[in-house]
C-alpha atoms as a PDB file:
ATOM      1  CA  UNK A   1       0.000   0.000   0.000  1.00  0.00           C
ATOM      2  CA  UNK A   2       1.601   3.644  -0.944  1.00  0.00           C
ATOM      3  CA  UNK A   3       1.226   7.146   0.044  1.00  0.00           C
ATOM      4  CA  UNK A   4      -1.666   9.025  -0.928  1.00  0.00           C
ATOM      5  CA  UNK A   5      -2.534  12.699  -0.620  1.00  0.00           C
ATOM      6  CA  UNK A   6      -6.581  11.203  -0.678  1.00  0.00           C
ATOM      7  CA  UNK A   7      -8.586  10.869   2.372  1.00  0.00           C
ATOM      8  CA  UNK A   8      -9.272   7.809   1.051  1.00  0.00           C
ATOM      9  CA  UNK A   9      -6.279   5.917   1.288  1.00  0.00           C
ATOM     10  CA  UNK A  10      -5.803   7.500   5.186  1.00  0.00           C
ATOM     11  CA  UNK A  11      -9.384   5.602   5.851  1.00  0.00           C
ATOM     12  CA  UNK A  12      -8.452   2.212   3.991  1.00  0.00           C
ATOM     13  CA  UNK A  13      -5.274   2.192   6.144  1.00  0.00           C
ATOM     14  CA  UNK A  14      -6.927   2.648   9.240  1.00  0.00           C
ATOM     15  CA  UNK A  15      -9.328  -0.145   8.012  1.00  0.00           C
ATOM     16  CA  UNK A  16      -6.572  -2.497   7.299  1.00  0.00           C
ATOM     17  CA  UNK A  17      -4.605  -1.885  10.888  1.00  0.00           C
ATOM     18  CA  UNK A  18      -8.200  -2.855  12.460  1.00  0.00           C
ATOM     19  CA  UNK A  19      -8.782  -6.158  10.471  1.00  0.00           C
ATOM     20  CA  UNK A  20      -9.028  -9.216  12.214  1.00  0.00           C
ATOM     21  CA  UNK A  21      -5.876 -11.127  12.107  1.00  0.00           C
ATOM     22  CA  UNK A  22      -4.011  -9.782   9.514  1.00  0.00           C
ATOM     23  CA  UNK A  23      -3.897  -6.362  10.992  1.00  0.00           C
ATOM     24  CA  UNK A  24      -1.783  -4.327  13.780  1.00  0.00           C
ATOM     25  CA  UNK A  25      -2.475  -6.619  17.524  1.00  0.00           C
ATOM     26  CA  UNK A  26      -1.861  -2.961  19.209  1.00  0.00           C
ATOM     27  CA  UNK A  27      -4.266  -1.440  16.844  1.00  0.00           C
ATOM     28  CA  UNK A  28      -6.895  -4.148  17.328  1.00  0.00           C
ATOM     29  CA  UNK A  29      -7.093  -4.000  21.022  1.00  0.00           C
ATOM     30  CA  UNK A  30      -7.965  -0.206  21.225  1.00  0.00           C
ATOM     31  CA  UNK A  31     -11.063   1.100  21.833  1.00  0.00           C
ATOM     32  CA  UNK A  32     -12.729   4.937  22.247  1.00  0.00           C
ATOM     33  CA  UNK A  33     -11.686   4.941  25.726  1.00  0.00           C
ATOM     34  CA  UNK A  34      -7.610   3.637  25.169  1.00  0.00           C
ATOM     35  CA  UNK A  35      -7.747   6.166  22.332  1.00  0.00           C
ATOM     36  CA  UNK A  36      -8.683   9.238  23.808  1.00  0.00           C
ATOM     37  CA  UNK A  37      -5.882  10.217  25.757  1.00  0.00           C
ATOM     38  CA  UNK A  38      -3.918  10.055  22.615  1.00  0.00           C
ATOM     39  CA  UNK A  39      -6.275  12.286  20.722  1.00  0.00           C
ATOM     40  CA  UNK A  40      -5.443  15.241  23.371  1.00  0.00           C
ATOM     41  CA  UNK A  41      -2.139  14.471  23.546  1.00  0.00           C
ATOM     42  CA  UNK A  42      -2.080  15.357  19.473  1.00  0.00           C
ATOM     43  CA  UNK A  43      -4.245  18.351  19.797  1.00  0.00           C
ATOM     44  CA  UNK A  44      -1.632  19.497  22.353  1.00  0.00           C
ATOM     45  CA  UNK A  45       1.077  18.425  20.179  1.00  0.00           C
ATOM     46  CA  UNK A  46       0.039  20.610  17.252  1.00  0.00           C
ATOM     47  CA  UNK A  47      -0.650  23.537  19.698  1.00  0.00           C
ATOM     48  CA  UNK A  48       2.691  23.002  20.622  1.00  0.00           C
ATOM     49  CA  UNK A  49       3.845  23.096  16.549  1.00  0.00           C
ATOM     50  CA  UNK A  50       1.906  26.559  15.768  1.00  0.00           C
ATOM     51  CA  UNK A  51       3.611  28.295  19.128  1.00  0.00           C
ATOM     52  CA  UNK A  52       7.283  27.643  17.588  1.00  0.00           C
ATOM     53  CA  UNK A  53       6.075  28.231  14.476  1.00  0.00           C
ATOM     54  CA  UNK A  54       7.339  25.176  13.072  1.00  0.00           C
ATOM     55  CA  UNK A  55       5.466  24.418   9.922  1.00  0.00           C
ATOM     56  CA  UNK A  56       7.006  21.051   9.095  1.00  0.00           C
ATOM     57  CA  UNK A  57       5.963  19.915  12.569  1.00  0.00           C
ATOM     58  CA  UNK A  58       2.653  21.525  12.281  1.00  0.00           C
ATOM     59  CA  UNK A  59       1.726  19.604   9.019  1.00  0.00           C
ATOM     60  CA  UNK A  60       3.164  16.064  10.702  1.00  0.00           C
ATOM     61  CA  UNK A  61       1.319  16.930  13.865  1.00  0.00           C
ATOM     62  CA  UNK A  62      -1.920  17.822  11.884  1.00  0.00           C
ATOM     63  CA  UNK A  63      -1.628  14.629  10.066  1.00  0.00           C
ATOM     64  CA  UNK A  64      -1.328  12.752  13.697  1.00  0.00           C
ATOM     65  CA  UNK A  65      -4.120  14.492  14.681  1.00  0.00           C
ATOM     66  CA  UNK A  66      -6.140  13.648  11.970  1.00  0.00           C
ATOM     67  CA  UNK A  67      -5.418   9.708  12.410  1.00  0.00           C
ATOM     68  CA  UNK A  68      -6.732  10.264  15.601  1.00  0.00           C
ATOM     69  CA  UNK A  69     -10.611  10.896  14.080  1.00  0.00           C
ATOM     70  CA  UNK A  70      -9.777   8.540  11.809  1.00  0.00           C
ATOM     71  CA  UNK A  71      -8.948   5.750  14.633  1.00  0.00           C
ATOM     72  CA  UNK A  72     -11.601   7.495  16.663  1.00  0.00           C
ATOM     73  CA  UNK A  73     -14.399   6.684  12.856  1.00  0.00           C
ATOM     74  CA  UNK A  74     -13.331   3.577  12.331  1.00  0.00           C
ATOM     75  CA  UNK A  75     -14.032   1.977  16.132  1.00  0.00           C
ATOM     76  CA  UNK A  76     -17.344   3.625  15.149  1.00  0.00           C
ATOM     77  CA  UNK A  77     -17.977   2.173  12.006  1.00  0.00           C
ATOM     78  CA  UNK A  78     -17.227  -1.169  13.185  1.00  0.00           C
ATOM     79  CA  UNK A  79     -20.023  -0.894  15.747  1.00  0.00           C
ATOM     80  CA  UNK A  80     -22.409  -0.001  13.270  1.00  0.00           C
ATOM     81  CA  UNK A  81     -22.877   3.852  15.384  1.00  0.00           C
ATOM     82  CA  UNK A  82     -21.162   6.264  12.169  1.00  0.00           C
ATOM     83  CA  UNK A  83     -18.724   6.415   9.481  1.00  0.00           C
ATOM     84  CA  UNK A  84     -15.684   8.617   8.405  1.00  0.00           C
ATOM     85  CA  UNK A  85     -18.054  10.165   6.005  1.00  0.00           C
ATOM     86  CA  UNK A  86     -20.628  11.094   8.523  1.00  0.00           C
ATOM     87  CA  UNK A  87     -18.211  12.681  10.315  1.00  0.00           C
ATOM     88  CA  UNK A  88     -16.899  15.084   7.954  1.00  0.00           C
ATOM     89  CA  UNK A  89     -20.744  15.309   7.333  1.00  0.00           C
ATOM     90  CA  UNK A  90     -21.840  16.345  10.510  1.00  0.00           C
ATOM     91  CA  UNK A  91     -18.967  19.176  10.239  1.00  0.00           C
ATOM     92  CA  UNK A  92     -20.024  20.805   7.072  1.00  0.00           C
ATOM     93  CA  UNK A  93     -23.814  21.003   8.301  1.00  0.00           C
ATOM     94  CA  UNK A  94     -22.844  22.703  11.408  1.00  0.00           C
ATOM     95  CA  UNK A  95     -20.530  24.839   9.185  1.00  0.00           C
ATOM     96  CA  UNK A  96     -23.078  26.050   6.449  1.00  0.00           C
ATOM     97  CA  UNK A  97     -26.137  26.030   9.185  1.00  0.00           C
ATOM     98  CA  UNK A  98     -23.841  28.356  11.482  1.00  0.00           C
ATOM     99  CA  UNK A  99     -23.108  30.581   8.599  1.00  0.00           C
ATOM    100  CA  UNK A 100     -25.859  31.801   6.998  1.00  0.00           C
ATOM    101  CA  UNK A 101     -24.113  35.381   6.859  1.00  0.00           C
ATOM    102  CA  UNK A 102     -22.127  33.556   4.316  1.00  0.00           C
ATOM    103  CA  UNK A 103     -24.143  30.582   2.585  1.00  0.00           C
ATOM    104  CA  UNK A 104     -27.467  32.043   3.378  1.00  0.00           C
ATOM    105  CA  UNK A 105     -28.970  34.973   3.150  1.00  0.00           C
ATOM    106  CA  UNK A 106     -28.533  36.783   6.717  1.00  0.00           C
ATOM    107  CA  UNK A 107     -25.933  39.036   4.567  1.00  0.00           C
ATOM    108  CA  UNK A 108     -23.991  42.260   5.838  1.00  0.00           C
ATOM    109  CA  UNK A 109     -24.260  41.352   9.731  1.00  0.00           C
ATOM    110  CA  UNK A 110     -21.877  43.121  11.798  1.00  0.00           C
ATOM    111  CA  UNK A 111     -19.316  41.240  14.376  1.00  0.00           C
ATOM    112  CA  UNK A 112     -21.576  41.390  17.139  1.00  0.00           C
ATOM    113  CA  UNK A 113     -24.538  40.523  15.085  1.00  0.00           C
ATOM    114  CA  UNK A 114     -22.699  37.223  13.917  1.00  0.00           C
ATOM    115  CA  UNK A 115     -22.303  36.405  17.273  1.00  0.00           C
ATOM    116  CA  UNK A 116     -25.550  36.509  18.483  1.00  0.00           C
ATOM    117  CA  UNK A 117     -26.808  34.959  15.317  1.00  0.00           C
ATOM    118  CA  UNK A 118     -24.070  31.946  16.347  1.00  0.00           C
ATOM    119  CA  UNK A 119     -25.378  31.612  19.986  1.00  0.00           C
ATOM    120  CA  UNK A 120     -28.799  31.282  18.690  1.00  0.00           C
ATOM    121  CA  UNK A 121     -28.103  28.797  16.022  1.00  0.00           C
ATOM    122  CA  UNK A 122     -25.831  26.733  18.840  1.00  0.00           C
ATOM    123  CA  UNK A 123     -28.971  27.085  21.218  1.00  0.00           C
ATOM    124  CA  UNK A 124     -31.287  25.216  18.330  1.00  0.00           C
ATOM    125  CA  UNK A 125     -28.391  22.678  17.563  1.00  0.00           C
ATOM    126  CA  UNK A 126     -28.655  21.960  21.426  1.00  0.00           C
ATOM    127  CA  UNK A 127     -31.936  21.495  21.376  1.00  0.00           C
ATOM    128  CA  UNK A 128     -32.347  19.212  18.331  1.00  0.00           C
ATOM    129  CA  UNK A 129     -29.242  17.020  20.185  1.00  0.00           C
ATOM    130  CA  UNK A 130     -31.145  16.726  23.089  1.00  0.00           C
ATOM    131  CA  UNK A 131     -34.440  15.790  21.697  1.00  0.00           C
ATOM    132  CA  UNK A 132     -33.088  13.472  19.070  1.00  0.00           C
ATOM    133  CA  UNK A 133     -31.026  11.610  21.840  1.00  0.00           C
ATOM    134  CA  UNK A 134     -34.199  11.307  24.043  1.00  0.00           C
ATOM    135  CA  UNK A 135     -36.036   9.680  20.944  1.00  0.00           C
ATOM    136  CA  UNK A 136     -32.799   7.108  20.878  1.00  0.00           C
ATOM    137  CA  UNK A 137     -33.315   6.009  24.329  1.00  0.00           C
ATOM    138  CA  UNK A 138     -30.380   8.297  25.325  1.00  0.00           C
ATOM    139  CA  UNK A 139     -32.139  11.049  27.279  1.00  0.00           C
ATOM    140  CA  UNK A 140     -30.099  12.164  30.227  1.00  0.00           C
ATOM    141  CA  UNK A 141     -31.569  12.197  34.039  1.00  0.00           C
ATOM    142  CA  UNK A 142     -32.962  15.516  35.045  1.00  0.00           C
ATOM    143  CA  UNK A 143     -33.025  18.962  33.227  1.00  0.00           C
ATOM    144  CA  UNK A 144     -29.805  20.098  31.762  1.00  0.00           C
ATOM    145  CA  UNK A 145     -27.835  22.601  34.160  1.00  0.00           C
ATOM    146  CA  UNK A 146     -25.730  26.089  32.908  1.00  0.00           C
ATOM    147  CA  UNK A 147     -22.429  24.305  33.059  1.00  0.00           C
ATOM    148  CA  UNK A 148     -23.291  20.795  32.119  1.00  0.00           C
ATOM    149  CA  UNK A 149     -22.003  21.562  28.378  1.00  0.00           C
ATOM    150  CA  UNK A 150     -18.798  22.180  29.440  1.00  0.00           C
ATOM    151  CA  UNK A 151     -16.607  19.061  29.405  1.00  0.00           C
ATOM    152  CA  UNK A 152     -14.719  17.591  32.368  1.00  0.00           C
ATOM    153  CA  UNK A 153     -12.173  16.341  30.142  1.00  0.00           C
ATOM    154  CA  UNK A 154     -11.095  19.729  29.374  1.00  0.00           C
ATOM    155  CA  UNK A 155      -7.601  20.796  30.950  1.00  0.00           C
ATOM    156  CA  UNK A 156      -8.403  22.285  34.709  1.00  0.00           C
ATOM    157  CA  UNK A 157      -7.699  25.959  33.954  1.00  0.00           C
ATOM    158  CA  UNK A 158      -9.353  26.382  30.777  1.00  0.00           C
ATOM    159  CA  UNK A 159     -12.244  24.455  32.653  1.00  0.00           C
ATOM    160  CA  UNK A 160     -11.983  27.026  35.429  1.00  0.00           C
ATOM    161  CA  UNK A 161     -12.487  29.909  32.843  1.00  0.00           C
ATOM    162  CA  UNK A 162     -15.228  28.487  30.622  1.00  0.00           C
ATOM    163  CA  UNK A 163     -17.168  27.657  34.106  1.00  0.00           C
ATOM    164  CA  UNK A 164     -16.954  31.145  35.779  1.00  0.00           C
ATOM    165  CA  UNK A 165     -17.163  32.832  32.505  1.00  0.00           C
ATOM    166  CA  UNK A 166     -20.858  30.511  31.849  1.00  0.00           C
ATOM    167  CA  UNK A 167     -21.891  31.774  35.247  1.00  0.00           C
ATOM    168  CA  UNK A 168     -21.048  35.375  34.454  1.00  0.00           C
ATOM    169  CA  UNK A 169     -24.025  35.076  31.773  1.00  0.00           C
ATOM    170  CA  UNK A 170     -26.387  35.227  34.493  1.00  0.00           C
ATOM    171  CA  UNK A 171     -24.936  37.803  36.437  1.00  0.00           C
ATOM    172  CA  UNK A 172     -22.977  35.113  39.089  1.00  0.00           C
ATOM    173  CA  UNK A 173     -19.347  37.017  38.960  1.00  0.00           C
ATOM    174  CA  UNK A 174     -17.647  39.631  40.836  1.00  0.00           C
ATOM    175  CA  UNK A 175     -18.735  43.455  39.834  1.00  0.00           C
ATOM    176  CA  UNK A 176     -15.235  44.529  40.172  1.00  0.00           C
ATOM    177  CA  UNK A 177     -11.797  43.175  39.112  1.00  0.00           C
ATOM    178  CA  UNK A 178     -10.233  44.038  42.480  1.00  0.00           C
ATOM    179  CA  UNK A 179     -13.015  42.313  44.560  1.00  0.00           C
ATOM    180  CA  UNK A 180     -11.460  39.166  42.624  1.00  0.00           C
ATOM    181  CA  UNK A 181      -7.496  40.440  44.130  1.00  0.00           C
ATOM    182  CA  UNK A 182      -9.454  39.849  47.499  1.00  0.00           C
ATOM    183  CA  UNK A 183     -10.681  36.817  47.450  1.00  0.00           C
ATOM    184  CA  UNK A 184      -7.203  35.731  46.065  1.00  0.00           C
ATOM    185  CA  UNK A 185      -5.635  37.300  49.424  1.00  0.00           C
ATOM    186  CA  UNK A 186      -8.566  35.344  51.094  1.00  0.00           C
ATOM    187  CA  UNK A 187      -7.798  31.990  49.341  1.00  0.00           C
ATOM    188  CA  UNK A 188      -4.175  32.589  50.046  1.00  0.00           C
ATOM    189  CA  UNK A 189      -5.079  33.122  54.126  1.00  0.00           C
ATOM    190  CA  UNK A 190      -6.673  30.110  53.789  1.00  0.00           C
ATOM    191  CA  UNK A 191      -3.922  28.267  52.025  1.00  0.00           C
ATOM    192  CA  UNK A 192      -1.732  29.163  54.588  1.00  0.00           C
ATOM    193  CA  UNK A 193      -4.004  28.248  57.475  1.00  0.00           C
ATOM    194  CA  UNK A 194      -4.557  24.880  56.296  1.00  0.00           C
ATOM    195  CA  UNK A 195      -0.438  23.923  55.725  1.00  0.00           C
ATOM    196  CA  UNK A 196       0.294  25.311  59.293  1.00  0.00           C
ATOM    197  CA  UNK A 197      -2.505  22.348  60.353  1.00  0.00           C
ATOM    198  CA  UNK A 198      -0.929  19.370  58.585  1.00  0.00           C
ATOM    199  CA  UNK A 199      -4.397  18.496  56.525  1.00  0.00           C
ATOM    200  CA  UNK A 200      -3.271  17.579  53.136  1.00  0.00           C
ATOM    201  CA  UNK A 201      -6.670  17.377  52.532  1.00  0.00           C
ATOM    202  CA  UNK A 202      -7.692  20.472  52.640  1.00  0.00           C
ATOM    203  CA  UNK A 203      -4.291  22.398  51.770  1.00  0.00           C
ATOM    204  CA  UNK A 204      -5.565  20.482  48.290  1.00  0.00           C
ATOM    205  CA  UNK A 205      -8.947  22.040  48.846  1.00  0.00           C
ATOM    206  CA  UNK A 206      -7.598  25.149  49.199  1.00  0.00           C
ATOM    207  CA  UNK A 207      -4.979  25.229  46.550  1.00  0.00           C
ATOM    208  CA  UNK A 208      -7.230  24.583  44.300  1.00  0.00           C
ATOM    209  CA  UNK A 209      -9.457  26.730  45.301  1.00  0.00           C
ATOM    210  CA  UNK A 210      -7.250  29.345  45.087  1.00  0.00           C
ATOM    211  CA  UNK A 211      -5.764  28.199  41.615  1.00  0.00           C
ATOM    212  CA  UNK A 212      -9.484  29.344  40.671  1.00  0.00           C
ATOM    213  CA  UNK A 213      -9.381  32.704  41.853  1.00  0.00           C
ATOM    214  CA  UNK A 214      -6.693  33.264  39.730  1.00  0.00           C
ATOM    215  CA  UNK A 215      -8.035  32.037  36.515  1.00  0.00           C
ATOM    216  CA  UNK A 216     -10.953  34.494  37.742  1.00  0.00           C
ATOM    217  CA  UNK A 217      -8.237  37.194  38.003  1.00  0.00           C
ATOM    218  CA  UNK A 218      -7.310  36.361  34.191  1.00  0.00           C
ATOM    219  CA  UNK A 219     -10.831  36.080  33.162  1.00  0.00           C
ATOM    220  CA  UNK A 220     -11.732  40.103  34.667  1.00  0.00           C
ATOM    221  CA  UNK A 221      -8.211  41.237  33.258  1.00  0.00           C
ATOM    222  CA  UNK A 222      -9.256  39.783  29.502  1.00  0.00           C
ATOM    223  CA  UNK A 223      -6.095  37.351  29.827  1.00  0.00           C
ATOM    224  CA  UNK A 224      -6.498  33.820  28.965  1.00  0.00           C
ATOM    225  CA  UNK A 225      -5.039  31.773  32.283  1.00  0.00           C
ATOM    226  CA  UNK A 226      -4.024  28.805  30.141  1.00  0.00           C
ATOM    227  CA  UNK A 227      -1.854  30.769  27.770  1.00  0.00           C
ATOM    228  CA  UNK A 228      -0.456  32.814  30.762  1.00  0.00           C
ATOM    229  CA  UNK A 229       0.520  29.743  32.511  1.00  0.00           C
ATOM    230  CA  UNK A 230       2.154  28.129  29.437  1.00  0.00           C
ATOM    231  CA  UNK A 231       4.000  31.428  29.196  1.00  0.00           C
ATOM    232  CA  UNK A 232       5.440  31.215  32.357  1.00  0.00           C
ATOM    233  CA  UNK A 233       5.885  27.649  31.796  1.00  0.00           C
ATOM    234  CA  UNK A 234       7.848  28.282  28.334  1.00  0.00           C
ATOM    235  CA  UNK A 235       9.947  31.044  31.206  1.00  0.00           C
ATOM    236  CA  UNK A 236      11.039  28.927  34.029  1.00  0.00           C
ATOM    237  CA  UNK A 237      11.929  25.978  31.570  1.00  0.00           C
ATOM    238  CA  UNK A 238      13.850  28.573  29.798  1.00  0.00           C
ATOM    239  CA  UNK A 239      15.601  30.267  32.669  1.00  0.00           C
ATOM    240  CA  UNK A 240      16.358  26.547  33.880  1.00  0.00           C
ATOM    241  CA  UNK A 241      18.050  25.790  31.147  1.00  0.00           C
ATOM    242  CA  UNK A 242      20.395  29.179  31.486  1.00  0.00           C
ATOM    243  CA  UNK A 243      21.449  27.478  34.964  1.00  0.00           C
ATOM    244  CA  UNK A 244      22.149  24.217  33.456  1.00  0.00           C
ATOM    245  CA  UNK A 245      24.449  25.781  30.542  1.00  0.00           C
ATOM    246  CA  UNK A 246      25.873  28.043  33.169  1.00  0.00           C
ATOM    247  CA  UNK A 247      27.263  25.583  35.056  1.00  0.00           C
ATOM    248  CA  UNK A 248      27.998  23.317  32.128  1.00  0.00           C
ATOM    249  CA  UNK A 249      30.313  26.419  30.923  1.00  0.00           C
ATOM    250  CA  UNK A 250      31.458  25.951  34.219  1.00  0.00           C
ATOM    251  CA  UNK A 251      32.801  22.522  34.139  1.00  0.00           C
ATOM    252  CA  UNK A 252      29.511  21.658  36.557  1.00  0.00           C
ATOM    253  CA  UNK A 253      26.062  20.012  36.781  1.00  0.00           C
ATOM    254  CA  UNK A 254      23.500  21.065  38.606  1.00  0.00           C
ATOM    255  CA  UNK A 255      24.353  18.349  41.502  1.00  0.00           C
ATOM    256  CA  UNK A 256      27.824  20.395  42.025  1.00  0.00           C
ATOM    257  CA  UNK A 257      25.849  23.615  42.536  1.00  0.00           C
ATOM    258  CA  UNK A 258      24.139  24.556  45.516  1.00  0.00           C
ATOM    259  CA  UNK A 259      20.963  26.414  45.722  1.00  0.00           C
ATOM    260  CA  UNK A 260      22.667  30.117  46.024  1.00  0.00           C
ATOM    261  CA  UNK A 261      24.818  29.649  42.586  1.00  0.00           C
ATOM    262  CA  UNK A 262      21.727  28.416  41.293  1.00  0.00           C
ATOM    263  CA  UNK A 263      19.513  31.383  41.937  1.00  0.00           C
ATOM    264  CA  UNK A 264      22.864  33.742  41.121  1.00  0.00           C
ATOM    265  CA  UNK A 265      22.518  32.336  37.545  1.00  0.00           C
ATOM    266  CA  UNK A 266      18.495  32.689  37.747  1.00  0.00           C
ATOM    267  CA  UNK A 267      18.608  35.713  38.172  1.00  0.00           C
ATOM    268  CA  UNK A 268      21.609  36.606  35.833  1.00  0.00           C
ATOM    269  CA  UNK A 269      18.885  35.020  33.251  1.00  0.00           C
ATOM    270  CA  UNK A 270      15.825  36.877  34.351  1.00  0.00           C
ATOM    271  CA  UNK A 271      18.458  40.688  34.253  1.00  0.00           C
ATOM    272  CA  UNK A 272      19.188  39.324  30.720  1.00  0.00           C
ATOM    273  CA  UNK A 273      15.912  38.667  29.332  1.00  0.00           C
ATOM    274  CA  UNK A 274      15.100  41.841  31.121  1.00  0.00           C
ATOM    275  CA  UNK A 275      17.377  43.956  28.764  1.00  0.00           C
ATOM    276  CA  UNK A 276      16.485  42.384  25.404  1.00  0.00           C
ATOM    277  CA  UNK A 277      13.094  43.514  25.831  1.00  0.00           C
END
C-alpha cells in the first residue's frame, strides 16, 4: 500500500490496521476509551507546533491528529454507530447552518450581530441534540444545568475559565476586578491556614481553590489563564536551562551547585531577558 494525498487511502489504512488477524495486535485492542488520551495528547502536540512556528511539525502533527478521528471513525464504524463520512458530514452542516451570513442569506451582519446569530443557532443545535437523543433512548436524568455543556475532560484551567465565565451570563461574577485580588488574598489566608494544620486534605482544597481565583483574576483582566501559565511555563523551563548551561560552561552540573549559585545564575537570566526587551 503507498502514500496518498486522498482521504481515502488514510481511511483504507486505518481499516486495514483494524482487520481481524491480519492487521496491527496494538491497533486491534484499542477502543474509544484507550484512544482518547492520545487524541489530546495530538491536539496538544500541534498547539505546541503553531507556538514555535514550526510548519514542518505543524503539518506532521496535523496529520497525527487527523489519524486520531480517523482511529476514533473507524471503532465507530465497526459498531455499526457512524462512518468517516458522517463525520466530515456532521462538520459541514454545522458549518453552512452556522453561517448563513455567508451561505445564506442573513448578509452584511456586523461582528456582534454574527455572534448573536451563532449563539442562537448553537442554542437550536442543542436542542435538536437533546431531543433526538431522548427519541434514541439516550435522554439524560434531570433537566440540563448552565455548566453541564462544558466538558470535564477539558484541561483544569481552561475548565476554570469556561465555568466562571458561563456563570457570568447570568450575572454570578464579581462586579469589580479588584473584589477578585481579594478573594485571592482570602484563598491565600486560607492556604496558609490549612499547611500550618498538617491536613493535606484540605491544603488540596484550598490550593485549588485558590488556583481558581486566579483564573478568575485572568478572566476580569481579559487574559487567557491557560496561555499565561504556558508562558510562564515556556519562562522557568527557559531560565532553567540558562542554569544548566551556566554551570555546564562551568565545568559543573546542577548536583555540584548549591541552591545560592543556582539562583545567582536565575537571576543573571531573568536581568538578561530583562534587557532584550
Amino acid at each position: 500500500m503507498l502514500p496518498s494525498r486522498d482521504i481515502a487511502r488514510l481511511i483504507e489504512i486505518m481499516a486495514a490496521l483494524r482487520t481481524p488477524e491480519t492487521g496491527c495486535p496494538w491497533d486491534l485492542e484499542q477502543t474509544f476509551a484507550t484512544i482518547a488520551p492520545y487524541t489530546v495528547e495530538e491536539a496538544y502536540e500541534v498547539a505546541d507546533a503553531v507556538a514555535r512556528g514550526d510548519m514542518v511539525d505543524l503539518r506532521d502533527e496535523l496529520g497525527d491528529l487527523l489519524l486520531q478521528v480517523a482511529f476514533h471513525a473507524r471503532l465507530a464504524e465497526e459498531q455499526a454507530l457512524f462512518d468517516f463520512g458522517g463525520v466530515v458530514e456532521a462538520i459541514t452542516t454545522k458549518l453552512i447552518r452556522r453561517h448563513p451570513h455567508v451561505f445564506g442569506d442573513a448578509r452584511n451582519l456586523s461582528p456582534v450581530e454574527v455572534k448573536k446569530l451563532w449563539d442562537s443557532i448553537k442554542a437550536q443545535e442543542k436542542a435538536e441534540r437533546a431531543a433526538a437523543r431522548a427519541a434514541g433512548g439516550l435522554a439524560e436524568d434531570g433537566p440540563k444545568g448552565l455548566l453541564d455543556d462544558i466538558p470535564a475532560a477539558l484541561p483544569a484551567l481552561t475548565r476554570a475559565d469556561k465555568l466562571t465565565r458561563k456563570a457570568a451570563t447570568v450575572g454570578f461574577d464579581w462586579a469589580e476586578t479588584r473584589d477578585v485580588l481579594a478573594k485571592i488574598r482570602e484563598e491565600l489566608a486560607e492556604a496558609e491556614a490549612a499547611l500550618e494544620s498538617g491536613d493535606r486534605a484540605a491544603l488540596a482544597d484550598e490550593i485549588g481553590d485558590l488556583i481558581f481565583a486566579a483564573a478568575n483574576l485572568a478572566r476580569h483582566a481579559g487574559i487567557d489563564p491557560e496561555g499565561a501559565l504556558a508562558g510562564t511555563n515556556a519562562k522557568f523551563a527557559r531560565r532553567f536551562k540558562a542554569i544548566e548551561a551556566g554551570l555546564a560552561a562551568q565545568g559543573r552540573s546542577l548536583k555540584d551547585a548549591s541552591l545560592d549559585e543556582m539562583e545567582a545564575i536565575w537571576i543573571a537570566a531573568k536581568r538578561a531577558e530583562r534587557e532584550r526587551g
